[in-house]
Protein backbone atom coordinates (compact mmCIF):
# COMPACT_ATOMS: atom_id res chain seq x y z
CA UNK A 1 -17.03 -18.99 -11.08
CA UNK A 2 -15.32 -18.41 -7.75
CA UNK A 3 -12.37 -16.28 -8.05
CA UNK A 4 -9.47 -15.65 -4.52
CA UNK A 5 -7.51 -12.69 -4.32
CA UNK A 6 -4.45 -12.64 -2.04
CA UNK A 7 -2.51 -9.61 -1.14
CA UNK A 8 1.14 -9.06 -0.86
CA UNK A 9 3.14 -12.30 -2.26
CA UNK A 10 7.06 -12.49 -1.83
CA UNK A 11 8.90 -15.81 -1.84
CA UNK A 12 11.62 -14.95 -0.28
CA UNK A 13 13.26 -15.42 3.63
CA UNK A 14 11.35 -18.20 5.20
CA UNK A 15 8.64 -18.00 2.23
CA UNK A 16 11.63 -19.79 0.57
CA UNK A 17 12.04 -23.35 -0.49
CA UNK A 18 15.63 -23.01 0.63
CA UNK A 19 15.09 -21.41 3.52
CA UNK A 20 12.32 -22.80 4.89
CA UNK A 21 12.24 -27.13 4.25
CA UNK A 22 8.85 -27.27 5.97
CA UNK A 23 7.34 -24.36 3.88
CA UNK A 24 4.87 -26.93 1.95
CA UNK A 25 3.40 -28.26 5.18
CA UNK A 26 3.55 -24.42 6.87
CA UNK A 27 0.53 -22.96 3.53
CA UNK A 28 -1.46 -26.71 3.75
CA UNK A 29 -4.36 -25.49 5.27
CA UNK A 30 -4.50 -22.64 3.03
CA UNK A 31 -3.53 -24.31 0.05
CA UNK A 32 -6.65 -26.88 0.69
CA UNK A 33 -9.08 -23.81 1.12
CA UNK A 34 -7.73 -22.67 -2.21
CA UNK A 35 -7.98 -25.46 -4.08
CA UNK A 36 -12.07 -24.76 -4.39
CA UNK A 37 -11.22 -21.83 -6.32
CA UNK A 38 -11.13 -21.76 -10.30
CA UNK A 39 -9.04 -18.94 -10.08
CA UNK A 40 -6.40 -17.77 -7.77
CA UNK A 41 -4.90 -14.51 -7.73
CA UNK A 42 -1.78 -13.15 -5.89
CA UNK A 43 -0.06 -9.77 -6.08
CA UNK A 44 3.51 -11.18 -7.33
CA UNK A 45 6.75 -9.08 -5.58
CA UNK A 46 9.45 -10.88 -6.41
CA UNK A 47 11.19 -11.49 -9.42
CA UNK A 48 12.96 -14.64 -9.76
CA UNK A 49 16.58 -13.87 -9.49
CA UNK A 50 19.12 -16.48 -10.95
CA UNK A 51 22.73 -14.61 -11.43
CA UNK A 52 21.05 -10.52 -11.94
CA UNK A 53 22.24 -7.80 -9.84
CA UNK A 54 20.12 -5.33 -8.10
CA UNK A 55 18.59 -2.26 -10.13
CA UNK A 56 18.15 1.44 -9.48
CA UNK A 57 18.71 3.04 -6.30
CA UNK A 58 16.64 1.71 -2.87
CA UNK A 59 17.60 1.53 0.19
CA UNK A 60 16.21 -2.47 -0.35
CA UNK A 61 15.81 -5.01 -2.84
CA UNK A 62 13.58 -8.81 -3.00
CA UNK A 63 13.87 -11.54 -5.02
CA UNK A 64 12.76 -15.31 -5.12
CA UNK A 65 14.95 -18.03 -6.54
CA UNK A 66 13.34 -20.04 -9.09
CA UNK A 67 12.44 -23.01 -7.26
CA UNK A 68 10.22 -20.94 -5.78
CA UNK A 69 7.36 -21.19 -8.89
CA UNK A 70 6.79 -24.64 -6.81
CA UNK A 71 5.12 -22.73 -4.21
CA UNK A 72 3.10 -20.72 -6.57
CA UNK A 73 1.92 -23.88 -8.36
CA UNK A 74 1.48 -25.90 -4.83
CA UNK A 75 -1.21 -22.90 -3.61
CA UNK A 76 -2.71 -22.94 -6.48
CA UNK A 77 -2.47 -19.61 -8.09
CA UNK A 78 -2.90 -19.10 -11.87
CA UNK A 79 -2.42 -15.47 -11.68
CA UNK A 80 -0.52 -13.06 -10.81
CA UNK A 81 -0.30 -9.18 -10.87
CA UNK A 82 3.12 -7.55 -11.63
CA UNK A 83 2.30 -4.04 -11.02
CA UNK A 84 4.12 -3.50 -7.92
CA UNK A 85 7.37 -1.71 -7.41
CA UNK A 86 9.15 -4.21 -6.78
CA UNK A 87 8.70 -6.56 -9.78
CA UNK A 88 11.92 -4.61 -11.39
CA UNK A 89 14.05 -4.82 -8.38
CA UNK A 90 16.65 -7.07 -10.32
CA UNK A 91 16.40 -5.16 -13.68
CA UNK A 92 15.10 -5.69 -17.14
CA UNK A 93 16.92 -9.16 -17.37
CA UNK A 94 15.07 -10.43 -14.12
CA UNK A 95 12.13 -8.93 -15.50
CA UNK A 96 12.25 -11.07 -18.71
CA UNK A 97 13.07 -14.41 -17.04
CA UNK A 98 9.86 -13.91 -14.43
CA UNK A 99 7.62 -13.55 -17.16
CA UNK A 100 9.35 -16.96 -18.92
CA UNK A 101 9.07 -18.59 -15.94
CA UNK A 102 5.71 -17.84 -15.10
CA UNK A 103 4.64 -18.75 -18.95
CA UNK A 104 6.66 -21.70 -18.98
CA UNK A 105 4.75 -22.83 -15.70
CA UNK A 106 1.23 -21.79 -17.18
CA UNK A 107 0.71 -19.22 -14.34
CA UNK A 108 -0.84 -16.02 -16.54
CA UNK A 109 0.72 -12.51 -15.29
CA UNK A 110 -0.77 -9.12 -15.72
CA UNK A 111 -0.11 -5.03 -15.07
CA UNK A 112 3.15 -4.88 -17.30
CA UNK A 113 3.55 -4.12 -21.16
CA UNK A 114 -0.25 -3.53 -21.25
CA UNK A 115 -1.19 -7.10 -20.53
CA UNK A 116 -4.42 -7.51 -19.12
CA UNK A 117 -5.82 -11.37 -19.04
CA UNK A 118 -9.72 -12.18 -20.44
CA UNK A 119 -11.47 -15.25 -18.90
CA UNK A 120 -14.59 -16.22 -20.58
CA UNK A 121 -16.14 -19.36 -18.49
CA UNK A 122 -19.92 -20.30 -17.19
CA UNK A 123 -21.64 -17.30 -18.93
CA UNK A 124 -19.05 -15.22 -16.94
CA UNK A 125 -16.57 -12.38 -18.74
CA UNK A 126 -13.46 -11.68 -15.89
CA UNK A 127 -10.61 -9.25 -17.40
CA UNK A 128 -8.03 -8.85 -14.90
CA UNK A 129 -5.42 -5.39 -15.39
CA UNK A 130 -3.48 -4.14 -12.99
CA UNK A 131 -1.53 -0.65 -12.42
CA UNK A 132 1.36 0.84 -9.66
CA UNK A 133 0.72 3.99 -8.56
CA UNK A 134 3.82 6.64 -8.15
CA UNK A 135 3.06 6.97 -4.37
CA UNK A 136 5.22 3.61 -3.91
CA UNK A 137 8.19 4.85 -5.77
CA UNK A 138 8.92 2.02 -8.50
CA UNK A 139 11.43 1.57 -10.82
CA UNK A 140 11.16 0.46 -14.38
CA UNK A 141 7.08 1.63 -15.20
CA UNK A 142 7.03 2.05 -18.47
CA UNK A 143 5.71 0.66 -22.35
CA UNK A 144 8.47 -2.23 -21.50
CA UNK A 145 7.96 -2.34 -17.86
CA UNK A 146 5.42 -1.71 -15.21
CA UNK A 147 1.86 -0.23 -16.11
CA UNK A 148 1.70 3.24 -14.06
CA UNK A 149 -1.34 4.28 -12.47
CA UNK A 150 -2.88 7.39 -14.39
CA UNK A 151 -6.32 8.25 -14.09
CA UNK A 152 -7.47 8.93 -17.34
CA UNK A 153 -6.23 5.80 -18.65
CA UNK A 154 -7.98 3.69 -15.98
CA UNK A 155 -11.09 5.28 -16.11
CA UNK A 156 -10.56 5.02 -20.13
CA UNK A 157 -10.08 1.23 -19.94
CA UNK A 158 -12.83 0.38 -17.04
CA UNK A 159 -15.32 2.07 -19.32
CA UNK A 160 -14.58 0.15 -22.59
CA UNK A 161 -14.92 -3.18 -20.93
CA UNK A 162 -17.71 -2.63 -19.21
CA UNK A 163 -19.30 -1.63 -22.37
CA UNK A 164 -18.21 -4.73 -24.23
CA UNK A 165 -19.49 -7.08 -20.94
CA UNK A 166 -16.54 -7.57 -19.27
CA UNK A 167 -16.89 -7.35 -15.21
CA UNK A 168 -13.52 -5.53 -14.17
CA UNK A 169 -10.83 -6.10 -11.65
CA UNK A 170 -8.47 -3.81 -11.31
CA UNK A 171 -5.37 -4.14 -9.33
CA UNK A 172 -3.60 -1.32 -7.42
CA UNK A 173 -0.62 -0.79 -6.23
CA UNK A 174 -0.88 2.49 -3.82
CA UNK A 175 -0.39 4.22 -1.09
CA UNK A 176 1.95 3.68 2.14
CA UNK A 177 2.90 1.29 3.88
CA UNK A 178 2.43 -0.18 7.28
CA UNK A 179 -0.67 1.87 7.94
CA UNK A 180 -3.94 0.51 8.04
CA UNK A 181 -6.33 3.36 6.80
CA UNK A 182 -5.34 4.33 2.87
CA UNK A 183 -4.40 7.66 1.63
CA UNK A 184 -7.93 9.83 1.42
CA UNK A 185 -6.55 10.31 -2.65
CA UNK A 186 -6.76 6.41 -3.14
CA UNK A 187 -10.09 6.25 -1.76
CA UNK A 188 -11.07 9.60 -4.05
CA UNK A 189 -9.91 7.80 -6.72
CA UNK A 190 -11.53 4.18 -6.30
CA UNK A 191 -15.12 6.04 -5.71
CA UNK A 192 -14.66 8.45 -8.39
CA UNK A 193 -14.20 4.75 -10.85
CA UNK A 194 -16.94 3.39 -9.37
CA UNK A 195 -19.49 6.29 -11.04
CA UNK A 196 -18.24 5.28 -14.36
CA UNK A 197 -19.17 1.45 -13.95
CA UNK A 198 -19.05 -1.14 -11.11
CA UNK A 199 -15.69 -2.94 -10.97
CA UNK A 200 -13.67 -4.60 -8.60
CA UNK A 201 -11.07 -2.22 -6.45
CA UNK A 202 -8.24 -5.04 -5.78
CA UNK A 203 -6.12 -3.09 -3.35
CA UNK A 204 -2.49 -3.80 -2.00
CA UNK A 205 1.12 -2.51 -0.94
CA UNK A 206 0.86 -1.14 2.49
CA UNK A 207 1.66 -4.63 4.18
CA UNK A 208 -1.16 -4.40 6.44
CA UNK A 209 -5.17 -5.23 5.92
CA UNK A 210 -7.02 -1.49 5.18
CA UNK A 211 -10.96 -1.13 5.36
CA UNK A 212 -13.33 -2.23 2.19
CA UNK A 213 -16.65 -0.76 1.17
CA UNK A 214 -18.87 -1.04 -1.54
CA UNK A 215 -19.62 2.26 -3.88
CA UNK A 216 -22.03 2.55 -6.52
CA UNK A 217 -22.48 -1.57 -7.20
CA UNK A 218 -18.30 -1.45 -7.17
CA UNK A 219 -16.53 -3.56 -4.11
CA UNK A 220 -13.44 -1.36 -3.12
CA UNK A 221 -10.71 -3.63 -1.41
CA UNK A 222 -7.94 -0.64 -0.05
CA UNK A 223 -5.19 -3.57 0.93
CA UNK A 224 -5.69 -6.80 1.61
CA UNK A 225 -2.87 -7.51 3.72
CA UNK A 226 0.59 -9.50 3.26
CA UNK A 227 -0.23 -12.78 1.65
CA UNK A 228 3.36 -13.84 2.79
CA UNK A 229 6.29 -11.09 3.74
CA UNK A 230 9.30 -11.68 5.63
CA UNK A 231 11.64 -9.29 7.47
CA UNK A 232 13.29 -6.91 4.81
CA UNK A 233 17.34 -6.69 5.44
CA UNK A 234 19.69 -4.66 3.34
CA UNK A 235 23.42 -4.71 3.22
CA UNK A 236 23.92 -2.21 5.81
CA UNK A 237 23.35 -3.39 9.06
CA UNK A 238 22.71 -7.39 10.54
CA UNK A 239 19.20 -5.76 11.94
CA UNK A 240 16.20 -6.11 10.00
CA UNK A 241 15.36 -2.67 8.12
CA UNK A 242 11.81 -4.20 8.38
CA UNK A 243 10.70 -6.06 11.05
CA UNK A 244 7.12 -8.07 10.36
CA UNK A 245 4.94 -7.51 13.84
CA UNK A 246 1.01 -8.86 14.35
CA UNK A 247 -0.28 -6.34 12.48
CA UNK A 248 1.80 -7.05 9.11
CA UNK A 249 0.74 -10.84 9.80
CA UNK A 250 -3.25 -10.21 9.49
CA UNK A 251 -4.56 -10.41 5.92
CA UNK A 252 -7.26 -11.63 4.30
CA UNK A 253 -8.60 -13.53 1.31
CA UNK A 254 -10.87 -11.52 -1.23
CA UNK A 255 -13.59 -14.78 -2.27
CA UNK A 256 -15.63 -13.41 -5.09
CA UNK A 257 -18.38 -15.08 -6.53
CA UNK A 258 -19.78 -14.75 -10.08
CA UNK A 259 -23.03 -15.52 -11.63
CA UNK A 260 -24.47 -14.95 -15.02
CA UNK A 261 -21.91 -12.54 -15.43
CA UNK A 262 -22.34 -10.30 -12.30
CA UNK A 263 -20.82 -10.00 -8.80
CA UNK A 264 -23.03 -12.56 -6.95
CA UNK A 265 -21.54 -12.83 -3.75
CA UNK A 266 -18.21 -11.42 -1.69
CA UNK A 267 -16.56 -12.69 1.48
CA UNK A 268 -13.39 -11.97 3.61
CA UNK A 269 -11.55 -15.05 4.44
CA UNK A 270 -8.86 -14.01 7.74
CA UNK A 271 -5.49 -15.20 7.43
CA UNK A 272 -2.89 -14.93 10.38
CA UNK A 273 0.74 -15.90 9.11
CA UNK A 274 1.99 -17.98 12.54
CA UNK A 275 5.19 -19.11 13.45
CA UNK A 276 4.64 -22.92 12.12
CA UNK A 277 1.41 -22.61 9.96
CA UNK A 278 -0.44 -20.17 7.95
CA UNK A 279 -3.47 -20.00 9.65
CA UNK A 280 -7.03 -20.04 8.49
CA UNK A 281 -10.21 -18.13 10.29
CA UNK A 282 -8.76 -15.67 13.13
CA UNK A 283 -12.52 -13.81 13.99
CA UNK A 284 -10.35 -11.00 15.54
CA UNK A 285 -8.83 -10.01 12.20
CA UNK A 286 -12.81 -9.02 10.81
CA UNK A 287 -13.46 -7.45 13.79
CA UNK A 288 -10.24 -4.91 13.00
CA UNK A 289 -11.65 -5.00 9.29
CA UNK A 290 -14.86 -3.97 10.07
CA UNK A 291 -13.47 -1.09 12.29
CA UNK A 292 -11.07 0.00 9.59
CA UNK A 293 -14.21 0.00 7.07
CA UNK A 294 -16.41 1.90 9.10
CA UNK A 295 -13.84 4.50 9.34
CA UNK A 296 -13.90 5.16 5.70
CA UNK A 297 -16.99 6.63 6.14
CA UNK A 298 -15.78 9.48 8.59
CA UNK A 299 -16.08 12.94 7.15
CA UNK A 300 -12.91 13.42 5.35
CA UNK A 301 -11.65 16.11 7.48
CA UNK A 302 -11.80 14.03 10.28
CA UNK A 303 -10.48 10.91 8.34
CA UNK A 304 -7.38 12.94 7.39
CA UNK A 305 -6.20 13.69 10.52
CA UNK A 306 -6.83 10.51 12.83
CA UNK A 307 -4.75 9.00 9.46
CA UNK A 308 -2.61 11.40 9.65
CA UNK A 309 -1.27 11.00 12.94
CA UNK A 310 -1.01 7.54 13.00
CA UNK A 311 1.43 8.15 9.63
CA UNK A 312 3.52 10.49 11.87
CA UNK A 313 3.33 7.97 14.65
CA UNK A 314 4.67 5.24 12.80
CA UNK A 315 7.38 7.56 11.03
CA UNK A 316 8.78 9.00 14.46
CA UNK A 317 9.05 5.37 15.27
CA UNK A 318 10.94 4.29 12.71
CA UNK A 319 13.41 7.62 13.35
CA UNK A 320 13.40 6.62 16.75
CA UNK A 321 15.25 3.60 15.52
CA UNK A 322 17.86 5.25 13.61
CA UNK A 323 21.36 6.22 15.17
CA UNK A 324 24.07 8.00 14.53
CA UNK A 325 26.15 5.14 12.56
CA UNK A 326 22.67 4.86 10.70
CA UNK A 327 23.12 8.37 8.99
CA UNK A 328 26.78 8.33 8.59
CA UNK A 329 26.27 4.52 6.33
CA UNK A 330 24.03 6.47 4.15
CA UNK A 331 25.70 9.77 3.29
CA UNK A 332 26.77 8.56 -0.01
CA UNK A 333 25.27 9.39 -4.11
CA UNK A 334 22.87 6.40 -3.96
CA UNK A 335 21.03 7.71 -0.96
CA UNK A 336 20.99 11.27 -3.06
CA UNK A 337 19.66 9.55 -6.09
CA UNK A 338 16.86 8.23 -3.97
CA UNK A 339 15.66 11.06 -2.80
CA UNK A 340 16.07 12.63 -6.07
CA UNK A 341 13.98 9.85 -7.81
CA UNK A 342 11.38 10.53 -4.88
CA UNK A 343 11.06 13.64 -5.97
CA UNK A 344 10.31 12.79 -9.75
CA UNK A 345 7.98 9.77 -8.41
CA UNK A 346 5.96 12.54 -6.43
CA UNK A 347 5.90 15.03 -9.43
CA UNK A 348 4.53 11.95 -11.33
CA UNK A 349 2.01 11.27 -8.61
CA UNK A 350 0.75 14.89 -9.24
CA UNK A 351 0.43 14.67 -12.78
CA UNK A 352 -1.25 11.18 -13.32
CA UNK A 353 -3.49 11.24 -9.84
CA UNK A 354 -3.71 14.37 -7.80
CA UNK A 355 -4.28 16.25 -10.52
CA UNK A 356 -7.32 14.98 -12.08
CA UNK A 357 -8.75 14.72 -8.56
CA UNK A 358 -8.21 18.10 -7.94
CA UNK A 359 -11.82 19.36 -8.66
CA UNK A 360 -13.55 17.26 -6.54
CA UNK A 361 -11.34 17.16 -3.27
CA UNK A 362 -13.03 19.94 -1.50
CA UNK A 363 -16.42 18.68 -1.98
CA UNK A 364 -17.68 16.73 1.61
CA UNK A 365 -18.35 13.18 0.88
C-alpha cells in the first residue's frame, strides 16, 4: 500500500479555480506522480465558504469556494486532515458544509468530532487521526469542532491501536510558523510517543519544510512544507500581511510504503511551487532537509538558541514592516480580544502539552 502525505493545502488566491484558469495544467506533473498512490493525504485549511461570514477574532481569515473540491479530486486526494486552525475560520455553518462537501465528493476527513479513518487493504491496518495543538491559536476545538492536541489523550489513543494492529499516523498541527527548525516541546513530544509504540509523526503548520528523523522504529515528519499557500491579505491594508518567498515555496511529499502491515519503506519527494508549474524533484530542497534534520540532533541547549534567534530574527522583521498607520488600524476591541484569546490558547498549551513534558525537559537528549 503506498500512502502520500502533503503538507499545508489552501485553495484559495491563485490555488483557485476562479482565480487561476490554468490551475489544472499548473499541479499536472504532480497530479501524475500522485496518481501511483492508493492513498493521498493533504492537510485541508480552508473551509469552503458559500455566503458565511468570518468567525472569531484574527487578524486573517481563508476560505475556498466550492468549486474548488475539483482540485482536490483532480490531485487525487482521498483524505484530508481538518485539525488545523483554520478549518473554523468561517464558523460552525462553514464547518458543516466542508464536511458535506467533502462526503458528498467521497474525499474521507479526519481530526474533528473524534473522527479518525481505518483502512484495512493488502494485509495492511492504516488509522489516520489528527490533532491542533494550542501553540497555533485556533478557534472552534472542541467535542463539535476541532480535536485539540493533549498529551494524555494521544499517547492514550496511539497505544490502543497499536495494540489492536493498527500502524498509526498521527497528524499535527504545531508550532510556529515561517521557521524551519520546530519548537524543542514538539520534538519532546513526538519522541516521548515514539517510546510508547512506533507511529507515524505527520507534521505541519509552520509554512515552511522542518527536519525529520526516525525515533524508536517511529518516522517523525516536524512540517512538511506548504502543499499550496498563497499570499495572506486582510481588510486592512492593499499589501499582503503575508508575503510567500522561496523558502515558503519548498515542500515535500511524505511517500510511505507498507508491507505486511509494517512501515516498509519512506522517501521525501521535493516540491518547489513555481510561477507557472508546480514543480517536481528540486535536489536543493533535500539538501536543506537533510541540514534541518541533522540539526535535530544538536544538544538541546544549543538547539534552543540557534532556533531561537532565528524566531527573533524573523519577528523583528516582520516589526520592521509595521508603521505607524499599521498600529493606529488596529487599536480597536477585536485586536484586544486577540490577544486576550492568545492568552487562554497559551494557558491551554500549558495544561494539555508543557505540562506533562515537564519532567523530562531538563534531562540532555
Amino acid at each position: 500500500m503506498k500512502i502520500a502525505l502533503l503538507g499545508d493545502t489552501a485553495l484559495f488566491g491563485k490555488y483557485s479555480i476562479d482565480r487561476n484558469e490554468n490551475i489544472f495544467r499548473y499541479f499536472e506533473d504532480v497530479r501524475k506522480l500522485l496518481s501511483d498512490y492508493d492513498y493521498v493525504v493533504a492537510n485541508l485549511e480552508t473551509p469552503f465558504v458559500d455566503k458565511q461570514r468570518p468567525f472569531g477574532y484574527k487578524s486573517a481569515y481563508i476560505g475556498s469556494i466550492i468549486r474548488n473540491v475539483g482540485i482536490l479530486e483532480f490531485l487525487g486526494i482521498n483524505l484530508v486532515n481538518l485539525a488545523n486552525n483554520h478549518i473554523f475560520d468561517y464558523g460552525s455553518d462553514a464547518f458543516k458544509m466542508t464536511k458535506q462537501i467533502l462526503f458528498d465528493h467521497k474525499i474521507k476527513y479526519f481530526g474533528v468530532e473524534g473522527k479518525e479513518v481505518n483502512i484495512i487493504a493488502d494485509n495492511n491496518r492504516i488509522v489516520f487521526y489528527g490533532y491542533c495543538c494550542y501553540s497555533t491559536n485556533p478557534f472552534g476545538i472542541g467535542e463539535s469542532g476541532i480535536d485539540g492536541l493533549n498529551y494524555e489523550k494521544v499517547k492514550n489513543q496511539l497505544v490502543e491501536k497499536y495494540q489492536e494492529g493498527w500502524n498509526s499516523i498521527i497528524s499535527i498541527h504545531a508550532g510556529q510558523e515561517h521557521i524551519n527548525y520546530p519548537n524543542y516541546d514538539h520534538v519532546l513530544f513526538a519522541r516521548l510517543l515514539s517510546k510508547f509504540a512506533p507511529y507515524v509523526y505527520y507534521g505541519h503548520h509552520p509554512h515552511v519544510l522542518q527536519g525529520a528523523e526516525e525515533c524508536d522504529g517511529s518516522l517523525l515528519a516536524y512540517s512538511l512544507g506548504n502543499f499550496c499557500f498563497d499570499d495572506v491579505y486582510t481588510n486592512k491594508s492593499e499589501n499582503p500581511l503575508i508575503i510567500q518567498n522561496i523558502n515558503n515555496k519548498c515542500s515535500v511529499i511524505l511517500s510511505l510504503e507498507y508491507e505486511d502491515n509494517r512501515l516498509a519503506e519512506y522517501k521525501f519527494i521535493p516540491l518547489f511551487a513555481g510561477k507557472q508549474q508546480m514543480e517536481v524533484n528540486r535536489s536543493e530542497i533535500i539538501d536543506s532537509l537533510k541540514l534541518y534534520s541533522e540539526r535535530l540532533s544538536m544538544q538541546k541547549d544549543a538547539y534552543n538558541r540557534m532556533r531561537n534567534d532565528l524566531w527573533n530574527a524573523y519577528l523583528n522583521s516582520r516589526r520592521k514592516q509595521r508603521d505607524y498607520e499599521w498600529y493606529i488600524k488596529r487599536l480597536n476591541i477585536n485586536s484586544l480580544i486577540m490577544i486576550l484569546a492568545a492568552r487562554r490558547n497559551k494557558r491551554k498549551y500549558n495544561e494539555n502539552l508543557k505540562k506533562h513534558l515537564m519532567r523530562y525537559y531538563h534531562q540532555p537528549k
